[in-house]
Protein backbone atom coordinates (compact mmCIF):
# COMPACT_ATOMS: atom_id res chain seq x y z
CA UNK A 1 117.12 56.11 100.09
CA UNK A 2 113.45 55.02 101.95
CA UNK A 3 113.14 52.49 99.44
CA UNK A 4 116.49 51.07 100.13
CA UNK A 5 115.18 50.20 103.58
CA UNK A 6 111.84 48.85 102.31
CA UNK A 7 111.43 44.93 104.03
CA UNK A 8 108.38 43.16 102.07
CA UNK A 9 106.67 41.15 104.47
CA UNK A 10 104.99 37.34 103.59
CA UNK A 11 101.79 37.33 105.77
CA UNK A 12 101.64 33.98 107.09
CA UNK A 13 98.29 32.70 109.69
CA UNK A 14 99.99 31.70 113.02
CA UNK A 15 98.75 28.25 112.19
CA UNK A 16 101.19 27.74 109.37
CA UNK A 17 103.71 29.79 111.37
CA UNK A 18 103.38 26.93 114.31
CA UNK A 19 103.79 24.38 111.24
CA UNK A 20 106.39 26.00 109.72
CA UNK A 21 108.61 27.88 112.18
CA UNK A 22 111.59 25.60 111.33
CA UNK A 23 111.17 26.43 107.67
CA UNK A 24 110.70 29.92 108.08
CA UNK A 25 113.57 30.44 110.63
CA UNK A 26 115.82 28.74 107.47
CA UNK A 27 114.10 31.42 105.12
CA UNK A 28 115.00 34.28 107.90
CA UNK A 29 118.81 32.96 108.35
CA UNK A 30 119.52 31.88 105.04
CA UNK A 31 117.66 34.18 102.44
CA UNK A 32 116.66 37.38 104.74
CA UNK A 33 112.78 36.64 104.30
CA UNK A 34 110.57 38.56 106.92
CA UNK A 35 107.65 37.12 107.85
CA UNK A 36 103.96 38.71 109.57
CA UNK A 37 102.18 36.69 111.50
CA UNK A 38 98.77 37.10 111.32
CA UNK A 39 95.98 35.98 114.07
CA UNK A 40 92.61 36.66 113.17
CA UNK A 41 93.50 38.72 110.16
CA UNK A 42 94.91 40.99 112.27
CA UNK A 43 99.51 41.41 112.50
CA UNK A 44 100.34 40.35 115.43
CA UNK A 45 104.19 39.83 115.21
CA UNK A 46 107.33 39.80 112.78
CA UNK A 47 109.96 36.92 112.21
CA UNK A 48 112.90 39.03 110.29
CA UNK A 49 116.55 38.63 110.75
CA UNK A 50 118.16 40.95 113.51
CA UNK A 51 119.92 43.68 112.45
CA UNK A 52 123.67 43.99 113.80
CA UNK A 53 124.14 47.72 114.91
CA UNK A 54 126.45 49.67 112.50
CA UNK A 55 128.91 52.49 113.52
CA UNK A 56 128.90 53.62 110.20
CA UNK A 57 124.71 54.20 110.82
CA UNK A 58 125.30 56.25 113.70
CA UNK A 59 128.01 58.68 112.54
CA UNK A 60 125.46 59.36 109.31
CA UNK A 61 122.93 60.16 111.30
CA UNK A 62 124.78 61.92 113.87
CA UNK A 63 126.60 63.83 110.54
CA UNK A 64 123.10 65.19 109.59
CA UNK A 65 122.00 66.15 112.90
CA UNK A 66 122.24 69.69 112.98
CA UNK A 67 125.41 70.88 115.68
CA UNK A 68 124.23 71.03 119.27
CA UNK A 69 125.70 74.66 120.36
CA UNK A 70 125.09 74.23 123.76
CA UNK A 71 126.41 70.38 123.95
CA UNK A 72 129.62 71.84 125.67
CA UNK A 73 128.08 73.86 128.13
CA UNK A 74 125.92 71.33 129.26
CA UNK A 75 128.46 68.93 129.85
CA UNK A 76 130.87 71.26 131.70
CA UNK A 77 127.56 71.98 134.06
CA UNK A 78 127.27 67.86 134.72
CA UNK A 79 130.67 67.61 135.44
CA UNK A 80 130.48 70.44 137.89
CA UNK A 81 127.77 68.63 139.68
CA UNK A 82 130.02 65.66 140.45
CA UNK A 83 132.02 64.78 143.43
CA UNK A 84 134.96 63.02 143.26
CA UNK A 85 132.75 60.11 145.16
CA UNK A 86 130.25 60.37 142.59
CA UNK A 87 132.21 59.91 139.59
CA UNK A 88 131.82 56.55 138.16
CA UNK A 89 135.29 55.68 136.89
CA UNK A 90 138.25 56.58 138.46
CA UNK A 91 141.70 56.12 137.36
């Protein structure tokens, strides 16, 4: 499944990125292209397209986190140190 999440990368000079930025927002948007941009042969950022968030993500990983025993207890001992005041929503 790592490889399913591999993102190749086109290294591209931040010269040609200032040239090109229109273009390779259009690659990004249309085609899902990631770019590097590279200053002085060194990476020094990433054009790729955002990433919505996913429910679906979070209740896999949260499915093969092991169980949190003490979850309960530690939320009973929160709510004990409330006030009324304190509480953030109120009906």
């Amino acid at each position: 499944m790592e490889s399913d999440n591999l993102i190749l990368m086109k290294d591209v000079s931040a010269t040609d990125a200032g040239r090109r930025f229109s273009d390779m927002l259009d690659a990004v948007e249309h085609d899902g292209e990631s770019f590097t941009i590279v200053r002085h042969g060194k990476p020094v950022a990433r054009l790729a397209p955002v990433v919505s968030p996913s429910g679906s993500r979070l209740k896999e990983v949260l499915r093969s986190a092991p169980p949190d025993e003490q979850l309960a207890a530690d939320i009973a001992e929160a709510r004990a140190l409330l006030t009324a005041d304190e509480t953030p929503w109120h009906d």
